[in-house]
N, C-alpha and C. Protein backbone atom coordinates (compact mmCIF):
# COMPACT_ATOMS: atom_id res chain seq x y z
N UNK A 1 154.05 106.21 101.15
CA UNK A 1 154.29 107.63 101.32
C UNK A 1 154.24 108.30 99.95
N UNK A 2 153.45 108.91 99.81
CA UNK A 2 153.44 110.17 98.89
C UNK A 2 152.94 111.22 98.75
N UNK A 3 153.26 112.49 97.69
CA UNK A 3 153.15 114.11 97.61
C UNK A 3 151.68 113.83 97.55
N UNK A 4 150.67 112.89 96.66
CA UNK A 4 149.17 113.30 96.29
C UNK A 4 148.53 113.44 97.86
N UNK A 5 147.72 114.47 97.68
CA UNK A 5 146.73 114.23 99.04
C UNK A 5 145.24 113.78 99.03
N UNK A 6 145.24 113.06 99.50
CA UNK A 6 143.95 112.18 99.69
C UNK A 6 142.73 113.71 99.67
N UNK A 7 141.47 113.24 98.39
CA UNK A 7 140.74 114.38 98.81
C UNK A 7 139.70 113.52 100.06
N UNK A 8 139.25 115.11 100.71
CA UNK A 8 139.18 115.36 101.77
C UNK A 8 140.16 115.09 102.63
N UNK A 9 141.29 114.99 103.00
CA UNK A 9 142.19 114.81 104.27
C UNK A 9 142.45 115.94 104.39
N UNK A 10 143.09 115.88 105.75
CA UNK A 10 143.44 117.33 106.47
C UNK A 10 145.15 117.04 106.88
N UNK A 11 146.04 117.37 106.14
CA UNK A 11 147.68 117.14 106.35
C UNK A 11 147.88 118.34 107.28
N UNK A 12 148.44 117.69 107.98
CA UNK A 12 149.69 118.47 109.26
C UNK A 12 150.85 117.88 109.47
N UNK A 13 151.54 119.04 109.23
CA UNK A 13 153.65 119.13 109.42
C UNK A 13 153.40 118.99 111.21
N UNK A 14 154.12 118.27 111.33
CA UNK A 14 154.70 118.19 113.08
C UNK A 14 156.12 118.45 112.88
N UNK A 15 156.59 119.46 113.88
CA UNK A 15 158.09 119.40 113.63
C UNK A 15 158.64 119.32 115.61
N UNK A 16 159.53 118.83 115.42
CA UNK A 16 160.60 118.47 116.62
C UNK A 16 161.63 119.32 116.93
N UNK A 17 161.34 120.43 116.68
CA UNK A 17 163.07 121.85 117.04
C UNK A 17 164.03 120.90 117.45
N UNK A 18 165.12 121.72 116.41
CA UNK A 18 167.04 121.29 117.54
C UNK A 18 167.82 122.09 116.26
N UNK A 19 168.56 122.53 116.92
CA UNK A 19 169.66 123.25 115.50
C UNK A 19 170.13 122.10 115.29
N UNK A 20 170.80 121.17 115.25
CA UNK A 20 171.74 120.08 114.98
C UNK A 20 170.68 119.43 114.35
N UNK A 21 169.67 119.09 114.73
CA UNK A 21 169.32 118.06 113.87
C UNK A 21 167.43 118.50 114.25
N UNK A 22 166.35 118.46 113.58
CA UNK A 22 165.09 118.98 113.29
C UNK A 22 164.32 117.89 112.61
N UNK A 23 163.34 117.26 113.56
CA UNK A 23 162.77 116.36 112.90
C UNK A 23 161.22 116.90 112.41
N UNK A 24 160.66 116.13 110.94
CA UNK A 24 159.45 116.62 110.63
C UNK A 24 158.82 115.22 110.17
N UNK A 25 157.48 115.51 110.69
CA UNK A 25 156.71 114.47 109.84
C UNK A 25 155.19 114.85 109.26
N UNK A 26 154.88 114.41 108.09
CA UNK A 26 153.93 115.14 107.52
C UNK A 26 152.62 113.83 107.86
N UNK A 27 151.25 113.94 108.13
CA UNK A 27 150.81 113.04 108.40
C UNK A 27 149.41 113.81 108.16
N UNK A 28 148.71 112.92 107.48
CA UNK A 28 147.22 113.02 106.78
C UNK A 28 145.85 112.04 107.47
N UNK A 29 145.12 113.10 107.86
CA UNK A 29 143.76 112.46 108.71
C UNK A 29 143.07 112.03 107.90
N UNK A 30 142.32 111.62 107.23
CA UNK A 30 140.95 110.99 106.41
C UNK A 30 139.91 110.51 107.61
N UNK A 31 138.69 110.62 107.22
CA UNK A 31 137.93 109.86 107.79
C UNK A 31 138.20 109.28 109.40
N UNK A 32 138.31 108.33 110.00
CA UNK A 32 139.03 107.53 111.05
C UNK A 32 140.43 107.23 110.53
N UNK A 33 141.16 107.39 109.67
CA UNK A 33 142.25 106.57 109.29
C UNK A 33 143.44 108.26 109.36
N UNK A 34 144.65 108.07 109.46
CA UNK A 34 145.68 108.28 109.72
C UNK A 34 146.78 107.71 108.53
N UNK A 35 147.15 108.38 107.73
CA UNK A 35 148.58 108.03 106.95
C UNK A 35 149.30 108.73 106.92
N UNK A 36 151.23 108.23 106.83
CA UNK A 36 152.35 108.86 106.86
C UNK A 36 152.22 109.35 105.35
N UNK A 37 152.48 110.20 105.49
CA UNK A 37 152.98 111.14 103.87
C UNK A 37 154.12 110.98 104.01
N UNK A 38 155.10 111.64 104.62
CA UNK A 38 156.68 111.64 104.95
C UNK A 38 157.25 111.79 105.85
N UNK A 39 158.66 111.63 106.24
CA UNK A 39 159.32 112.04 107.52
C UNK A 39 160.64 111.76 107.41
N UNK A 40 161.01 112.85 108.46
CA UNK A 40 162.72 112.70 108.17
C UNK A 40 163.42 113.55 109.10
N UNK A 41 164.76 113.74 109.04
CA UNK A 41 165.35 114.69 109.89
C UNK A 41 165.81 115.71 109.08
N UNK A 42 166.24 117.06 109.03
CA UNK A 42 167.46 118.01 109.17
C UNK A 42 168.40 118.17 109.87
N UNK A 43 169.61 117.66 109.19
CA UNK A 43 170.86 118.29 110.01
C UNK A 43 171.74 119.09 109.53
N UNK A 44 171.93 119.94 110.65
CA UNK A 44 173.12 121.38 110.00
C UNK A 44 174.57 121.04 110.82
N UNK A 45 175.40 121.34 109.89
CA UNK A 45 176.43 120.73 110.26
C UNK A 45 177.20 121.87 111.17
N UNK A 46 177.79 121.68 112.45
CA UNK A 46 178.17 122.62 113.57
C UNK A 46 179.21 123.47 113.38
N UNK A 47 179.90 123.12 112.10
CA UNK A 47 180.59 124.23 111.59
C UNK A 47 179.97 125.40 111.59
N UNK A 48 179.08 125.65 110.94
CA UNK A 48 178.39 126.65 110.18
C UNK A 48 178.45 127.45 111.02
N UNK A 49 178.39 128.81 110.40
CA UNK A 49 177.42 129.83 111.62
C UNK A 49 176.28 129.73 112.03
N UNK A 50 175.96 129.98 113.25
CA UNK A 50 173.93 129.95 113.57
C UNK A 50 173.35 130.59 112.67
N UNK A 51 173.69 131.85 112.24
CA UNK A 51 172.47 132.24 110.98
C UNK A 51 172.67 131.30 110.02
N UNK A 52 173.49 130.87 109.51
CA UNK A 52 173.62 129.59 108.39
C UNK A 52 172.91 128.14 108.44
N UNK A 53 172.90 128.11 109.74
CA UNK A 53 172.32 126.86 110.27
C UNK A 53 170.65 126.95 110.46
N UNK A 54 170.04 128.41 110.77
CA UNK A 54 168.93 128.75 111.35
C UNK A 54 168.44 128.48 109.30
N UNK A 55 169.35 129.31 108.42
CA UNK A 55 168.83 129.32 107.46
C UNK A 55 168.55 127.95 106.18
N UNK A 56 169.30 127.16 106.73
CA UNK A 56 169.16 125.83 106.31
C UNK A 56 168.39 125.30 106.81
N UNK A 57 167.33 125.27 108.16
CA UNK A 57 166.69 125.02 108.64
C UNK A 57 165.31 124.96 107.80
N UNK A 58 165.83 126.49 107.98
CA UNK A 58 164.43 127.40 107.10
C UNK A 58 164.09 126.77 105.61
N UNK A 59 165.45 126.79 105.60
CA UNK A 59 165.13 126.29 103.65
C UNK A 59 164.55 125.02 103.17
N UNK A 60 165.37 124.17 104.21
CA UNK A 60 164.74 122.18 104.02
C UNK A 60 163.39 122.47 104.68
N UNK A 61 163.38 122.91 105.62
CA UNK A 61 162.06 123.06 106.38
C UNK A 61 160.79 123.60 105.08
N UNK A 62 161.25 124.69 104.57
CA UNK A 62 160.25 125.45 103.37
C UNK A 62 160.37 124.17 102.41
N UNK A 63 160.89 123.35 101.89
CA UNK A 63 160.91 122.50 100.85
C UNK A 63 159.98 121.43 100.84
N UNK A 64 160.22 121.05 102.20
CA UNK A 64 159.07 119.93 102.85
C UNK A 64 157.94 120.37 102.57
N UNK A 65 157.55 121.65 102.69
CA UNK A 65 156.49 122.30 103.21
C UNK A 65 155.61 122.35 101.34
N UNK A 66 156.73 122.62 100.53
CA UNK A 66 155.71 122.76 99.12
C UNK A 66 156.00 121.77 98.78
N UNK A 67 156.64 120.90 98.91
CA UNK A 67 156.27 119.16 98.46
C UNK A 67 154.96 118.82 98.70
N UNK A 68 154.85 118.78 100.25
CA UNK A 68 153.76 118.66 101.27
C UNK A 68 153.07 119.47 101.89
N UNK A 69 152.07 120.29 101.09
CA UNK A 69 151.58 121.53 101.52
C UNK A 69 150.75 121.21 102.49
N UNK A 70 150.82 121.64 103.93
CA UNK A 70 149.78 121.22 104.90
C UNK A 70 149.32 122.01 105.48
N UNK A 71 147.86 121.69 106.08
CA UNK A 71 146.41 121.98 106.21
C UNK A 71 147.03 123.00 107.95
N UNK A 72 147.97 122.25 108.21
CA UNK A 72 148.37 122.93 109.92
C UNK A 72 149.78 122.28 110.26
N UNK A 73 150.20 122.96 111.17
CA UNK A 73 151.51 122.75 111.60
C UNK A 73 151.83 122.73 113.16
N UNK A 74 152.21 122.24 113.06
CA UNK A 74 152.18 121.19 114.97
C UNK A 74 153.78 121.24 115.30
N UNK A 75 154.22 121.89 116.19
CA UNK A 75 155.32 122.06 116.81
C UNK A 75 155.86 121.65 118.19
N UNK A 76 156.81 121.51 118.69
CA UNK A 76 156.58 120.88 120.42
C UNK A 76 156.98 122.15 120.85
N UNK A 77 156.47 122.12 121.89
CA UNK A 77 156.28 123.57 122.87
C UNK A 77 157.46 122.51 123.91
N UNK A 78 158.44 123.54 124.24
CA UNK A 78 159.78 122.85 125.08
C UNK A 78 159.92 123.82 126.57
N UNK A 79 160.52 122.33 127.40
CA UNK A 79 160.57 123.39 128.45
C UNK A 79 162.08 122.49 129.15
N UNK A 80 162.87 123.88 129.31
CA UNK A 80 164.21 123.66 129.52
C UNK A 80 164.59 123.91 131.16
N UNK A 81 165.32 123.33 132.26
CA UNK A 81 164.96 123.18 133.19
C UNK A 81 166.84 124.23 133.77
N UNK A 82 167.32 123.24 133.16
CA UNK A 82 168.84 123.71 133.34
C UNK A 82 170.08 124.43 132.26
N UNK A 83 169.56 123.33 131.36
CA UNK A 83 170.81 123.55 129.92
C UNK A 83 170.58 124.83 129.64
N UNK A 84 170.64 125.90 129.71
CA UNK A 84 170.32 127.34 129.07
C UNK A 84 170.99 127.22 127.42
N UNK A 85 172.50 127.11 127.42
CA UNK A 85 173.13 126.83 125.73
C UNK A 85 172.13 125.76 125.01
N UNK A 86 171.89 124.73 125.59
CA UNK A 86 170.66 123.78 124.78
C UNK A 86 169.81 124.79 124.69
N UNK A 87 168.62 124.88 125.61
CA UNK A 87 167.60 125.42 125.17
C UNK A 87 168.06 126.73 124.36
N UNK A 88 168.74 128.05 124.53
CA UNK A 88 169.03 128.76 123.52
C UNK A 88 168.53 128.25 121.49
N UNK A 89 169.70 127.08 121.76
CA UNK A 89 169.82 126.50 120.36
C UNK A 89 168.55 126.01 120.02
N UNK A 90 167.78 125.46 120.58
CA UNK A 90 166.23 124.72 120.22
C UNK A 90 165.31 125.55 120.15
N UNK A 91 165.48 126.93 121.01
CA UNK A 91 164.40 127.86 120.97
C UNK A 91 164.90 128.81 119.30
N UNK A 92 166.26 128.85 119.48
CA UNK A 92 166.17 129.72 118.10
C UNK A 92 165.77 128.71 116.81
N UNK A 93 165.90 127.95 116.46
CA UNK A 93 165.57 126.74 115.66
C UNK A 93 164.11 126.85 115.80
N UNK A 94 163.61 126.67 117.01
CA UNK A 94 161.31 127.34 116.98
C UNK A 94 161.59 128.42 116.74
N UNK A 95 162.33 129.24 116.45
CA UNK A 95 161.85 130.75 115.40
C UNK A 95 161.61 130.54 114.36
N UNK A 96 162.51 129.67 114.09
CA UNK A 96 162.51 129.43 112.34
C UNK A 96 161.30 129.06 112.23
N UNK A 97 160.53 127.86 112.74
CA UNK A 97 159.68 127.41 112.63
C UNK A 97 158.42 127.93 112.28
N UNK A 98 158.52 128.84 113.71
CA UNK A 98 157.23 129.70 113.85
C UNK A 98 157.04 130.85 112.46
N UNK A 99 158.28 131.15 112.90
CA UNK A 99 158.31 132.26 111.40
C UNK A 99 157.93 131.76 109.97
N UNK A 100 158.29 130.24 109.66
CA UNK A 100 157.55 129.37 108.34
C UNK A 100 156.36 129.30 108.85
N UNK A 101 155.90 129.18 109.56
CA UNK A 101 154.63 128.51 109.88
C UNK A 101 153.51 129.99 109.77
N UNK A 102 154.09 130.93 110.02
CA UNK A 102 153.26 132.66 109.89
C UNK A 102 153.02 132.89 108.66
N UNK A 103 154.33 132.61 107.77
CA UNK A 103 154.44 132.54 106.24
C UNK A 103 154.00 132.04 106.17
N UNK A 104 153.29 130.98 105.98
CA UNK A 104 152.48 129.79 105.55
C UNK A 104 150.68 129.83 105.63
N UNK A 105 151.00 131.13 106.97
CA UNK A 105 149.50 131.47 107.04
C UNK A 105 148.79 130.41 108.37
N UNK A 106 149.55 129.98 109.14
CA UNK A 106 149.12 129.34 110.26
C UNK A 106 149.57 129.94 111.57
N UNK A 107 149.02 129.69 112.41
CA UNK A 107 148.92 129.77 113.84
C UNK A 107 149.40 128.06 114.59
N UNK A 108 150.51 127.98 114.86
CA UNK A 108 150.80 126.40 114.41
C UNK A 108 150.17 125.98 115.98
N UNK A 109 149.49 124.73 116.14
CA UNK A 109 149.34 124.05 117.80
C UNK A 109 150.56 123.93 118.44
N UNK A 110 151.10 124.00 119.31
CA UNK A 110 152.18 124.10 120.31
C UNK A 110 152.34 123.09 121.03
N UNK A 111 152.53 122.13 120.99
CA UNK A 111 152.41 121.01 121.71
C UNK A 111 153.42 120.14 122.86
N UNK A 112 152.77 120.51 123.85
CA UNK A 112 153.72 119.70 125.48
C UNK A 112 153.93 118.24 125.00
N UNK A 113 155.17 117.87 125.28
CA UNK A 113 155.58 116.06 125.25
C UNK A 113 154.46 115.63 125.97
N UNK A 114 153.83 116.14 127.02
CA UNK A 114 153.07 115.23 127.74
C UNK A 114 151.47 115.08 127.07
N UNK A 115 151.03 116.37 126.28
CA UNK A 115 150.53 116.51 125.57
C UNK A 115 150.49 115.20 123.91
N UNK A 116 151.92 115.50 123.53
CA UNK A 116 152.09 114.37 122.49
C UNK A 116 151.75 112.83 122.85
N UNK A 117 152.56 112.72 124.12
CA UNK A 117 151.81 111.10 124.99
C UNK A 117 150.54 111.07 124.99
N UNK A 118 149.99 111.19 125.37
CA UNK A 118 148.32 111.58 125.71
C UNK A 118 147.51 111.17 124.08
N UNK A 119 147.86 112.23 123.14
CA UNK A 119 147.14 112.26 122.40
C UNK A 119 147.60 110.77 121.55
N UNK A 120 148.49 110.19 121.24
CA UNK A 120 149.08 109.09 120.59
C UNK A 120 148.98 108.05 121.69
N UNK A 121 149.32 107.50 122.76
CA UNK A 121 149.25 106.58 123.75
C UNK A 121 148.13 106.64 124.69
N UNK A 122 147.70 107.69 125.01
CA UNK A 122 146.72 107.67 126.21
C UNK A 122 147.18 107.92 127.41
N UNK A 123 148.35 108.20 127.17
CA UNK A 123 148.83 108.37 129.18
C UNK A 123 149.98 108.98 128.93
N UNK A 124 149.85 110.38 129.34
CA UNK A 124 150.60 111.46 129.60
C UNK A 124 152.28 111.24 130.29
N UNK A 125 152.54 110.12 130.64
CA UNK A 125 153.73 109.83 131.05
C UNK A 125 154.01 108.23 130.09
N UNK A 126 154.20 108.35 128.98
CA UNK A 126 154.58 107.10 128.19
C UNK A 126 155.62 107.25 127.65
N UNK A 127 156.23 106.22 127.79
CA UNK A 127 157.98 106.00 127.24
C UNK A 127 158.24 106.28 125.70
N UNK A 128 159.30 106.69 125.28
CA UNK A 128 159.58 107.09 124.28
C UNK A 128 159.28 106.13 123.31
N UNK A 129 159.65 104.50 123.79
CA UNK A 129 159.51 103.33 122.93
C UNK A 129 158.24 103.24 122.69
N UNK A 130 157.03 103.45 123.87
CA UNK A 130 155.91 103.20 123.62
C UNK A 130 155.21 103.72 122.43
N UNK A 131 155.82 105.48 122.64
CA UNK A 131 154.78 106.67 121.74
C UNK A 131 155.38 105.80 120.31
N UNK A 132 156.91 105.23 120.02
CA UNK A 132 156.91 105.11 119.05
C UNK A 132 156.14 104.30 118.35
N UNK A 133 156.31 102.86 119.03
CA UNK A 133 155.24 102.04 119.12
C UNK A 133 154.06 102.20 118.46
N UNK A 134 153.32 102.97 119.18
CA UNK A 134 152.05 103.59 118.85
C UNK A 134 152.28 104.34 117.60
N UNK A 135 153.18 105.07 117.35
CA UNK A 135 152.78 105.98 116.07
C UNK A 135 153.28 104.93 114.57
N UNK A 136 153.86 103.93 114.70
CA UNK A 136 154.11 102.92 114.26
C UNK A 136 152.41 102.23 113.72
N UNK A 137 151.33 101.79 114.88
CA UNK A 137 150.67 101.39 114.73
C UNK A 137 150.01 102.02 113.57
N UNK A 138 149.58 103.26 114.30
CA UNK A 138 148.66 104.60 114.10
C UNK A 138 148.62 104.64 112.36
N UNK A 139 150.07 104.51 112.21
CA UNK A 139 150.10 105.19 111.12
C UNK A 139 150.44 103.50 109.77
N UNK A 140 150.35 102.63 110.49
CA UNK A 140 150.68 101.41 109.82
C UNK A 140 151.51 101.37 108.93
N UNK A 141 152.75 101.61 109.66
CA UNK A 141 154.13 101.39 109.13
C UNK A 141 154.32 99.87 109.97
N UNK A 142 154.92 99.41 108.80
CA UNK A 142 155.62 98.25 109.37
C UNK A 142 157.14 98.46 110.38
N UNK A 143 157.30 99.24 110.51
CA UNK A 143 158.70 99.37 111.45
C UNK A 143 158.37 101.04 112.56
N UNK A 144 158.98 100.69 113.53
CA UNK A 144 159.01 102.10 114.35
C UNK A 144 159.98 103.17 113.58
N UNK A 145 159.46 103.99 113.09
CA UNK A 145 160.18 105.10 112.66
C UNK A 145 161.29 105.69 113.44
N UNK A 146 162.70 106.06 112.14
CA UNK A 146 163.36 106.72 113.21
C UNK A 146 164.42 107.42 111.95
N UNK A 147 165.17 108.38 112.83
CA UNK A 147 165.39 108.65 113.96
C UNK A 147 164.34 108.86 114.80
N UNK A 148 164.43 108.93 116.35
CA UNK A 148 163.69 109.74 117.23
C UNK A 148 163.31 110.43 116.83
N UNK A 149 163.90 111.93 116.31
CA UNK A 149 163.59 113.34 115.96
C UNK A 149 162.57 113.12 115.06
N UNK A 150 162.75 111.97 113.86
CA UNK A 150 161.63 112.12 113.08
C UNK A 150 160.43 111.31 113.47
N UNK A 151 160.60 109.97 114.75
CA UNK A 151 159.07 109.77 114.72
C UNK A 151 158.69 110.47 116.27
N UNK A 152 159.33 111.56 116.70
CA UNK A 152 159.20 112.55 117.26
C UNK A 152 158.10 113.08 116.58
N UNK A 153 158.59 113.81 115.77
CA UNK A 153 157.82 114.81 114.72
C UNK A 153 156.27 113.92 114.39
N UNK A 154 156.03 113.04 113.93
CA UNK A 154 155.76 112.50 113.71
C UNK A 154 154.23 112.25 114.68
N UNK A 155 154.72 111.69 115.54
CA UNK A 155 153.97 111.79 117.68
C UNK A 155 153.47 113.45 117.30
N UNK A 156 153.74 114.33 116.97
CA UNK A 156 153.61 115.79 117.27
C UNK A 156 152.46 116.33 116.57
N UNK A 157 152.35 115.77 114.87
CA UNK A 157 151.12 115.80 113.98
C UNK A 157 150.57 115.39 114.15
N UNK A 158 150.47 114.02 115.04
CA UNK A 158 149.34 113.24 115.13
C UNK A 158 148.41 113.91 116.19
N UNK A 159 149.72 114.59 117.24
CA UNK A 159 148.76 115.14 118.32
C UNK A 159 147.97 116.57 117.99
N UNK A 160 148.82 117.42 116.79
CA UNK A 160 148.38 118.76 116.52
C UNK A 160 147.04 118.32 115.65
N UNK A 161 147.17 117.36 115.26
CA UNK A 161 145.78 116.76 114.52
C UNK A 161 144.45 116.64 115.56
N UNK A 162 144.98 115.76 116.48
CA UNK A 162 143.99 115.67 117.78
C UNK A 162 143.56 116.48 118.18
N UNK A 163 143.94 117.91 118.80
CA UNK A 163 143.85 119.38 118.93
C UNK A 163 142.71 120.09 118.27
N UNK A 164 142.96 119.73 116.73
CA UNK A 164 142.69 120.04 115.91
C UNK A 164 141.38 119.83 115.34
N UNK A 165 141.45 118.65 115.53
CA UNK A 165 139.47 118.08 115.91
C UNK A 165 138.99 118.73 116.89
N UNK A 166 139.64 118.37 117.83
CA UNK A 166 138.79 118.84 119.39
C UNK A 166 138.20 120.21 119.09
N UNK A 167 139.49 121.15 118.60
CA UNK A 167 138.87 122.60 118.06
C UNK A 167 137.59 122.71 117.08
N UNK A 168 137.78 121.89 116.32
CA UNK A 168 136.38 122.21 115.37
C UNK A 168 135.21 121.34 115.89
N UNK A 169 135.38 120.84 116.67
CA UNK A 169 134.28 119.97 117.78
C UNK A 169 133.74 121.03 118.42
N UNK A 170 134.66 122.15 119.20
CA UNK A 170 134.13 123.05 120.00
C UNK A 170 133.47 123.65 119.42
N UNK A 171 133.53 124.50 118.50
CA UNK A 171 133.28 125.22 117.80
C UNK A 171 131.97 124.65 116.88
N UNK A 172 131.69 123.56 116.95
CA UNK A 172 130.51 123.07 116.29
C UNK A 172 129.82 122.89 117.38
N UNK A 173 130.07 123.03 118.58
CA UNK A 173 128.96 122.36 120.00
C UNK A 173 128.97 121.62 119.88
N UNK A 174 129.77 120.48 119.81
CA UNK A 174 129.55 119.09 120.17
C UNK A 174 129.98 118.54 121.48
């Protein structure tokens, strides 16, 4: 893992929303090959106030970001069924996001879990162990990354990467 970027690669931030804890992983395409730059979590401690917490977000989140200046930014697009107080907290935490990611000058990919399966495993309903598994491979780490949140994040670049081809595929007629 490190700040240099491979010339020609194309780096993308994947991030994992949660006020409590925000996982990111920075991950660089080359050629056919795939490498981890970095990854990790944010956590704000539940004392705080939400603007305090949204803004610590913001800040580790911005730090990552000029360590690891990247090419695109890959976020999970969430969908909350019951918890309304959860989702609240995760959706304001994707403000932050989105709002770095505007600053930054991107339009970030949005990305469905089932979406993240798919693009890392191949099958839209794959177990959490699996995707890790796989992004383990992908990215030839010797160990499954973790926390969750961060090889969450992690699953998320690889897929906003995938996206990301496909788009300039279209766009070339291929």
């Amino acid at each position: 893992m490190t700040d240099e970027k491979k010339e020609g690669a194309l780096r993308a931030l994947g991030i994992d929303p949660g006020l409590g804890t925000l996982g990111y992983g920075v991950v660089s395409q080359y050629g056919g090959g795939l490498a981890c730059e970095c990854y990790g979590v944010i956590k704000t401690p539940p004392g705080l106030t939400l603007a305090s917490r949204l803004s610590l977000l913001y800040d580790e989140l911005k730090a990552v970001a000029e360590k690891y200046p990247p090419d695109m930014v890959a976020v999970e697009k969430l969908f909350f069924g019951r918890n309304v107080t959860t989702a609240e907290m995760v959706w304001q935490a994707r403000g932050v996001v989105l709002l770095m990611a505007a600053q930054l000058g991107f339009e970030p990919y949005e990305v469905k879990p089932s979406e993240v399966k798919l693009a890392v495993c191949g099958y839209g309903g794959a177990e959490k162990g699996q995707v890790q598994g796989m992004v383990a491979h992908l990215l030839g780490l010797a160990k499954n990354p973790s926390p969750d949140d961060a090889a969450d994040a992690l699953a998320i670049a690889i897929a906003g990467l995938a996206l990301h081809s496909y788009d300039r595929n279209i766009l070339r007629g291929y």
